[in-house]
Protein backbone atom coordinates (compact mmCIF):
# COMPACT_ATOMS: atom_id res chain seq x y z
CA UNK A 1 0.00 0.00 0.00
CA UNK A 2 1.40 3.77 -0.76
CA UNK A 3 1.74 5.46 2.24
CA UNK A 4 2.32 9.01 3.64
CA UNK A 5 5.52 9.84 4.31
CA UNK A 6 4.73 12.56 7.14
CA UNK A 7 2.79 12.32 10.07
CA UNK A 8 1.14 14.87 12.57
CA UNK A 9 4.03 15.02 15.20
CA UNK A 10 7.48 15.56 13.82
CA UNK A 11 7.07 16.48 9.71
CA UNK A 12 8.46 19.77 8.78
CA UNK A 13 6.11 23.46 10.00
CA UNK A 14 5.32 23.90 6.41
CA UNK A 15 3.59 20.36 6.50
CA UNK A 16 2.61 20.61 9.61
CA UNK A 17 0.71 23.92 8.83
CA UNK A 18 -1.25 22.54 5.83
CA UNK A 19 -2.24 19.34 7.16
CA UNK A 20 -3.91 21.54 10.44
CA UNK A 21 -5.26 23.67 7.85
CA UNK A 22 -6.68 21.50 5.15
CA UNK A 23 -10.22 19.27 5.79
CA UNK A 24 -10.76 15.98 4.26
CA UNK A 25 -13.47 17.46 1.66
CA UNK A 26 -10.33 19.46 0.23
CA UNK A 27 -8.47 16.58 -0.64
CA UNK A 28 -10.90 13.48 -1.46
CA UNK A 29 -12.51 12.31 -4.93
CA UNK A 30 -15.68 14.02 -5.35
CA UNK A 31 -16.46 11.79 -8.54
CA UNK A 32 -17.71 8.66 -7.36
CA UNK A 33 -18.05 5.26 -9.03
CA UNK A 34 -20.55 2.98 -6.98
CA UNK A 35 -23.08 0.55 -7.55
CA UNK A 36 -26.78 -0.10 -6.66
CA UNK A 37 -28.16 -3.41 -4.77
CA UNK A 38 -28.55 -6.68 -7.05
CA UNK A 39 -25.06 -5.49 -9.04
CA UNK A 40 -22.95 -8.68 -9.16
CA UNK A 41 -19.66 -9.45 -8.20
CA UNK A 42 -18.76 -9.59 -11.39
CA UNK A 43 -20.09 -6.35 -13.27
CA UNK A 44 -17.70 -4.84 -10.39
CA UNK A 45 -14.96 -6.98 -11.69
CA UNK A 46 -15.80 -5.25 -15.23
CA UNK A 47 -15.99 -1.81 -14.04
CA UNK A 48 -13.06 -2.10 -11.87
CA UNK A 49 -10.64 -2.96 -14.52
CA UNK A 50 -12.78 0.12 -17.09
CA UNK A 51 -12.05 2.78 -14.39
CA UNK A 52 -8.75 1.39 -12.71
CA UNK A 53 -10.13 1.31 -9.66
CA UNK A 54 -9.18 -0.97 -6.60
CA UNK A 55 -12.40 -0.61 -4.30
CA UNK A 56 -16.31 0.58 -5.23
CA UNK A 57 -18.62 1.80 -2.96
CA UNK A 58 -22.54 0.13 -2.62
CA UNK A 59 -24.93 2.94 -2.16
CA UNK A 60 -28.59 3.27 -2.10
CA UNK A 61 -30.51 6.61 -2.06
CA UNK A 62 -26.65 8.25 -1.17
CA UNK A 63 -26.37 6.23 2.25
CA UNK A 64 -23.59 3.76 2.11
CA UNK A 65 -24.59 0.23 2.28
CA UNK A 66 -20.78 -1.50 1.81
CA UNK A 67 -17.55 -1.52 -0.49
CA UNK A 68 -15.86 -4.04 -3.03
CA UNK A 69 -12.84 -4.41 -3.05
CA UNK A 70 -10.52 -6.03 -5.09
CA UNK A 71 -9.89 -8.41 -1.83
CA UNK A 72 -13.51 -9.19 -2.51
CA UNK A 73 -13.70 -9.83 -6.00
CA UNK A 74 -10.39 -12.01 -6.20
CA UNK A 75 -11.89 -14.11 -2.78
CA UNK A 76 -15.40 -14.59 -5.34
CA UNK A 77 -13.04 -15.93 -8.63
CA UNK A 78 -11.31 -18.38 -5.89
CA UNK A 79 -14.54 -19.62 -4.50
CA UNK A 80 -16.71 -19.68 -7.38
CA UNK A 81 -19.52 -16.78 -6.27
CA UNK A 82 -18.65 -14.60 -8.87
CA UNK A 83 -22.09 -13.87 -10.62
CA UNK A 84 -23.51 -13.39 -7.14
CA UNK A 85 -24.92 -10.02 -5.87
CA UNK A 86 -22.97 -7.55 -4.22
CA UNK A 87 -24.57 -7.39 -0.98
CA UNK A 88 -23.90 -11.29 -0.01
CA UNK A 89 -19.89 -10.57 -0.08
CA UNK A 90 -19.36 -6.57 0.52
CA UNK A 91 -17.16 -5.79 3.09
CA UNK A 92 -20.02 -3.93 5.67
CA UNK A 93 -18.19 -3.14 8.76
CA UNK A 94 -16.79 0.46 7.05
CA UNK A 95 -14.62 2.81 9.00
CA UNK A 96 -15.67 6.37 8.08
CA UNK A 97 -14.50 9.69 7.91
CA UNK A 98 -16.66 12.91 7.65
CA UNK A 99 -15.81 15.63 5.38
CA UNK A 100 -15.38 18.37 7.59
CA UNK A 101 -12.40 16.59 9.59
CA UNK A 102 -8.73 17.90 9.51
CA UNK A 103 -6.64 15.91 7.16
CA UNK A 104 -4.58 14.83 9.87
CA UNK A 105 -7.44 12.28 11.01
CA UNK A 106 -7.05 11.10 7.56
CA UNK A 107 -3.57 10.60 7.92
CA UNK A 108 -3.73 9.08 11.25
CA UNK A 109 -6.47 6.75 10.17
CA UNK A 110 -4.17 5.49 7.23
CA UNK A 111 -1.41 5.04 9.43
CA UNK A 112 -3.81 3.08 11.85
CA UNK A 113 -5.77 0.87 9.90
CA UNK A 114 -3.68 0.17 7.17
CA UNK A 115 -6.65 0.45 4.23
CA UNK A 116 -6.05 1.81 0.88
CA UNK A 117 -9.41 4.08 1.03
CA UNK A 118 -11.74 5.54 3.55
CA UNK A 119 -15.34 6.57 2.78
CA UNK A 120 -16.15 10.08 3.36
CA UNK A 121 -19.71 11.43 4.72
CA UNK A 122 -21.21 15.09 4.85
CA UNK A 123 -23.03 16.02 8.25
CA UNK A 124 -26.11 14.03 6.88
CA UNK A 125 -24.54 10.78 6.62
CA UNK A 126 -24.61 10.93 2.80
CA UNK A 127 -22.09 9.53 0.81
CA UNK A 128 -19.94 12.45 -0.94
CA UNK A 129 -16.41 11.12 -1.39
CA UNK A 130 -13.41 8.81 -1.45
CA UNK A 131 -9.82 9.40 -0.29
CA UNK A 132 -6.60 7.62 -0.57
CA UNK A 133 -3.03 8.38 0.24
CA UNK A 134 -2.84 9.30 -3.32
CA UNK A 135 -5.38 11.79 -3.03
CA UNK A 136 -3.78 13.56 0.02
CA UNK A 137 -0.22 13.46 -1.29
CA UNK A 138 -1.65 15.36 -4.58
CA UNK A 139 -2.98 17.90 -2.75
CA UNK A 140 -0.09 18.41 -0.36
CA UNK A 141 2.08 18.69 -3.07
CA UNK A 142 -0.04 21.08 -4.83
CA UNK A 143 -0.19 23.43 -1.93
CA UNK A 144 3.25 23.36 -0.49
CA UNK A 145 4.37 24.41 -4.47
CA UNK A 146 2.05 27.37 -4.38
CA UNK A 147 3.60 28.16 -0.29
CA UNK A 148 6.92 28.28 -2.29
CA UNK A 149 5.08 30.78 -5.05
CA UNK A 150 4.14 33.31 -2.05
CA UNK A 151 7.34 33.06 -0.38
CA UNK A 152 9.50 33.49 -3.13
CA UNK A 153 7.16 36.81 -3.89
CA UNK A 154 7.07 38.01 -0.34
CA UNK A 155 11.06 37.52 -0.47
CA UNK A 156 11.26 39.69 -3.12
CA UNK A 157 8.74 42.52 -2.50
CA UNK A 158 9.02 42.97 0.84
CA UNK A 159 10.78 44.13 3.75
CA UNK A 160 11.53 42.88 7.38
CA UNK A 161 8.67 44.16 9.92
CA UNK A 162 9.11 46.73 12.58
CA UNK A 163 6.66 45.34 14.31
CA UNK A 164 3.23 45.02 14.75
CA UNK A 165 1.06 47.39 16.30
CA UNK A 166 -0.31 45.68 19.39
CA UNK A 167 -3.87 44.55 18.84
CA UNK A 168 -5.87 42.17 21.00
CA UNK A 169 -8.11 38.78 19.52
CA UNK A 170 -9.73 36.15 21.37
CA UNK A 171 -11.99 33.22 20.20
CA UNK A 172 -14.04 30.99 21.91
CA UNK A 173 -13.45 27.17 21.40
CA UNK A 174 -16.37 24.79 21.99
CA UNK A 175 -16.22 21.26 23.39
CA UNK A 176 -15.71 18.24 20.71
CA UNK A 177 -16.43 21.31 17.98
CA UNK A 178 -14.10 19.61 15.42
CA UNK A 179 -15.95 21.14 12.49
CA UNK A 180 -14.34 24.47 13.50
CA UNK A 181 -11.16 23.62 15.16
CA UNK A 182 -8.51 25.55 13.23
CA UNK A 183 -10.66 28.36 13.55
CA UNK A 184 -8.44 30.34 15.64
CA UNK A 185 -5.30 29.55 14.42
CA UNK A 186 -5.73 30.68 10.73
CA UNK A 187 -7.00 33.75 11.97
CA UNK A 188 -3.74 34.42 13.95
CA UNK A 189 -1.90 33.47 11.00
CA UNK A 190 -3.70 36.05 9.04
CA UNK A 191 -2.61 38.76 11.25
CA UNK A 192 0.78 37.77 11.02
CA UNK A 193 1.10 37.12 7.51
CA UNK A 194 -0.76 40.94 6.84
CA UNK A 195 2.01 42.60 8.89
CA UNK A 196 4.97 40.52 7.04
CA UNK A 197 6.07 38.57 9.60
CA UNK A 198 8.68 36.22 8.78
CA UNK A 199 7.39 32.88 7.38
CA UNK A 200 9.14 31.05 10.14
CA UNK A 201 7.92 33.28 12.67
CA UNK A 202 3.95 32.76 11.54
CA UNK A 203 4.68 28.74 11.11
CA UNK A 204 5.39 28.31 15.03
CA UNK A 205 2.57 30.56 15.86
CA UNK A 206 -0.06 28.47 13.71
CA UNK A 207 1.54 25.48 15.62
CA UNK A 208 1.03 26.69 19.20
CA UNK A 209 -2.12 28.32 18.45
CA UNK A 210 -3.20 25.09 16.60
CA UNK A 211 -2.12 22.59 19.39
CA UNK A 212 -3.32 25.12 21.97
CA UNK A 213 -7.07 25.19 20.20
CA UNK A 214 -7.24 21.43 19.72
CA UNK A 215 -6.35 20.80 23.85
CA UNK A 216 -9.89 22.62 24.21
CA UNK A 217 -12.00 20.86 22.04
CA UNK A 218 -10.36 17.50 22.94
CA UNK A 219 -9.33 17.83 26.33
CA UNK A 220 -11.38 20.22 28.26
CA UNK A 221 -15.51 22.04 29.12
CA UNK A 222 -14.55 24.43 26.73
CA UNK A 223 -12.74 27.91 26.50
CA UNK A 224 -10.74 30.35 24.73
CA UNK A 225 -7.73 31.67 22.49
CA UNK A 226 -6.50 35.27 23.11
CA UNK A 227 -4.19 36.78 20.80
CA UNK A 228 -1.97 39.46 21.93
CA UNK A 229 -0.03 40.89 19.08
CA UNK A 230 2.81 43.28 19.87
CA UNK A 231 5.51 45.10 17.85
CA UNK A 232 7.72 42.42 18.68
CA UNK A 233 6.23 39.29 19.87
CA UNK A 234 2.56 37.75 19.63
CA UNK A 235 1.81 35.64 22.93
CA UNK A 236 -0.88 33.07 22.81
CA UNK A 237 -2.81 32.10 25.89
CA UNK A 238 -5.37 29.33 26.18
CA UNK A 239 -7.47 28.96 29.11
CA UNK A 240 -10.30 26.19 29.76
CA UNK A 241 -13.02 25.86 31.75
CA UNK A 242 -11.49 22.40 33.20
CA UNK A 243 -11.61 19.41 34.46
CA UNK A 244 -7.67 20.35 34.92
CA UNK A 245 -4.92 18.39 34.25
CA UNK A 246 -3.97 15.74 37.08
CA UNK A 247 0.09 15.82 36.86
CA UNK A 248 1.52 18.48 34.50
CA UNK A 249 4.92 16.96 34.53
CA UNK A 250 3.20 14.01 32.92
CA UNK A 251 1.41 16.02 30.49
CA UNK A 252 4.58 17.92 29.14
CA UNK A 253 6.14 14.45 28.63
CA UNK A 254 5.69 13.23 24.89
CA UNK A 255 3.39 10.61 24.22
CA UNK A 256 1.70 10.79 27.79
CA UNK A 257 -1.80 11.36 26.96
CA UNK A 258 -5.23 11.35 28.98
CA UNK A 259 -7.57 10.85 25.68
CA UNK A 260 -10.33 8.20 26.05
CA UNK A 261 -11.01 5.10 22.92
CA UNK A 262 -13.01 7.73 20.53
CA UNK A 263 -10.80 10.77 20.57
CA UNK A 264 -8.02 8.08 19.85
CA UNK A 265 -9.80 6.79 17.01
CA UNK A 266 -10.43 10.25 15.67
CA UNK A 267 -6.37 10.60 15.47
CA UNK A 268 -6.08 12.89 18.27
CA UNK A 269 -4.67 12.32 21.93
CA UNK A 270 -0.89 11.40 20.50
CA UNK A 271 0.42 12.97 23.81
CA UNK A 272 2.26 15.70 21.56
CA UNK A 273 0.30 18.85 21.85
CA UNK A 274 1.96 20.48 24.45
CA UNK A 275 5.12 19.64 23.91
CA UNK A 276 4.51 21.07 20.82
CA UNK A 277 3.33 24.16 21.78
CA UNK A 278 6.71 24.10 24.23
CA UNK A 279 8.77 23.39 21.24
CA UNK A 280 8.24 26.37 19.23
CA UNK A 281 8.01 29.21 22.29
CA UNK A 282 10.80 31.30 22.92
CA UNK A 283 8.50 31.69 26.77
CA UNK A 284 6.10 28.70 27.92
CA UNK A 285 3.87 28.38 30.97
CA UNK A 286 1.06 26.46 32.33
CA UNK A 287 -0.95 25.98 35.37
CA UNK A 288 -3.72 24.15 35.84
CA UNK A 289 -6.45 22.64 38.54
CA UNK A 290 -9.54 21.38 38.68
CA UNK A 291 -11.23 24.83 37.42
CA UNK A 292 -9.39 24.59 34.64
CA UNK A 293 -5.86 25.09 32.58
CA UNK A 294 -4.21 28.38 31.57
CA UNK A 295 -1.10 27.77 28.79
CA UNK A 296 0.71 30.37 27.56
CA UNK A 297 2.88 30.57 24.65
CA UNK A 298 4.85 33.83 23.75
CA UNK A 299 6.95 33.89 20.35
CA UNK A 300 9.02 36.76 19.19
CA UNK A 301 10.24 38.46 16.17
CA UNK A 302 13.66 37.88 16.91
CA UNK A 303 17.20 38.20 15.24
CA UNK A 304 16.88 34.33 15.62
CA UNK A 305 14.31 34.32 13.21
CA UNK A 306 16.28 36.61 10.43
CA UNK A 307 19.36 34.66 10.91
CA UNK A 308 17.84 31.39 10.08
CA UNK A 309 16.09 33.20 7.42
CA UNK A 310 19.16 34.67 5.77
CA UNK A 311 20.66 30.76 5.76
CA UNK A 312 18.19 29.64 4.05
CA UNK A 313 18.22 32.11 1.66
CA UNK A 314 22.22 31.37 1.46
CA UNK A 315 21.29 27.48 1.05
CA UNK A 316 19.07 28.24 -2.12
CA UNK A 317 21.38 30.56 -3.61
């Protein structure tokens, strides 16, 4: 099977960025090939090999019934069921994603499961999409060229910030609201990006605030994201409304994670947001107890940050 050859924990910002930034409806097929009920295993055989496809979806009135897959159809030439119907022999016990998920579920759930192609669903359980590794690689590559594009025209029509004038944005975050997580975080970016701050500088605040937003809607009651933006820094500060974290030494470990079965299965609960968060702050601090946890990340606009630049630039020279 082709895999991914990045992951949500240690793959470069730029990867990092798009993956938190990008939903699974971005990146699937759109353009489905399925099949009603009474369709035999073999007119799948046929339209597999017409379409070079692997796997087709059985669907009636857009709800997803099952899949064949070429598993399937070599298991009915073996046994001699060929020419019977497609729902005695579709695989039915489907593992799903919804199409308003982060593509780093997808990701995860490739890495976890091992399958070639996950079903997608809108909000009403419909059947809109398919996506592979293929699929997600595409895109990535597709956006990290055009990154290059902008950076390679911000590099050579602008000039390094004095700083931002200091400004003030908070958002709430909502329990388990995964259809908006990200929210916060591309807004930040915005900000950043609008007063010319390097491109390094704006990755590790879409990180923090990123891994910072998702600890609410995974983790906690619920909360917020405050933005401070000043002419030389931008700090970051996430409070919740609880239930706390038990041991914080434990928490800043990596891989140390309190996320129940589901929010595992979602791809989330890794035991790397914090550290994270910790990794890309020039200041970090946290406290926490059972009315809640208060994390606060504070990134400058350093010489650090032009240094590194101006090697890079040196590297692609």
């Amino acid at each position: 099977m082709q895999t991914i050859p990045i992951n949500t924990y240690n793959s470069p910002t730029v990867i990092l960025e798009l993956i938190y930034r990008l939903k699974v409806k971005d990146v699937m097929t759109g353009s489905l090939i399925s099949v009603p009920l009474g369709t035999t295993m073999r007119a799948v055989q046929h339209l597999m090999r017409e379409k070079a496809i692997t796997g087709v979806p059985v669907v009636l009135n857009k709800r997803l019934l099952g899949i064949v897959s070429m598993d399937d159809i070599i298991q009915a030439l073996d046994f001699g069921y060929i020419n019977d119907p497609v729902e005695q022999h579709m695989t039915t016990n489907l593992i799903l994603l919804e199409e308003d998920m982060p593509v780093s579920f997808a990701i995860n759930y490739f890495d976890r499961y091992r399958y070639h192609r996950f079903p997608v669903l809108n909000r009403h359980k419909e059947l809109v999409g398919i996506v592979t590794t293929r699929d997600i690689s595409t895109r990535l590559l597709w956006e990290i060229n055009h990154e290059v594009e902008n950076l390679e025209r911000m590099n050579q029509s602008t000039r390094i910030t004095d700083g931002l004038s200091r400004d003030v944005q908070t958002f709430s975050i909502m329990k388990h609201d995964f259809e908006n997580a990200g929210f916060a975080s591309t807004e930040i970016k915005k900000k950043l990006k609008l007063n010319k701050i390097f491109p390094r500088t704006i990755r590790r605040a879409a990180i923090a605030s990123y891994e910072l937003e998702m600890n609410i809607v995974v983790h906690s009651n619920g909360g917020h994201i405050t933005a401070e933006f000043g002419p030389d820094e931008v700090t970051i500060t996430s409070k919740d409304t609880g239930p706390g974290i038990l041991n914080v030494d434990h928490a800043m470990e990596e891989g140390f994670s309190t996320a129940n079965e589901w929010i595992r299965s979602l791809g989330f609960g890794a035991g790397m947001g914090l550290p994270n968060v910790r990794s890309v702050s020039d200041d970090f601090s946290i406290t926490s107890d059972a009315e809640g946890t208060t994390v606060v990340s504070t990134i400058r606009f350093s010489d650090r940050e032009i240094k590194q630049q101006a090697e890079e630039d040196v590297q692609h020279d």
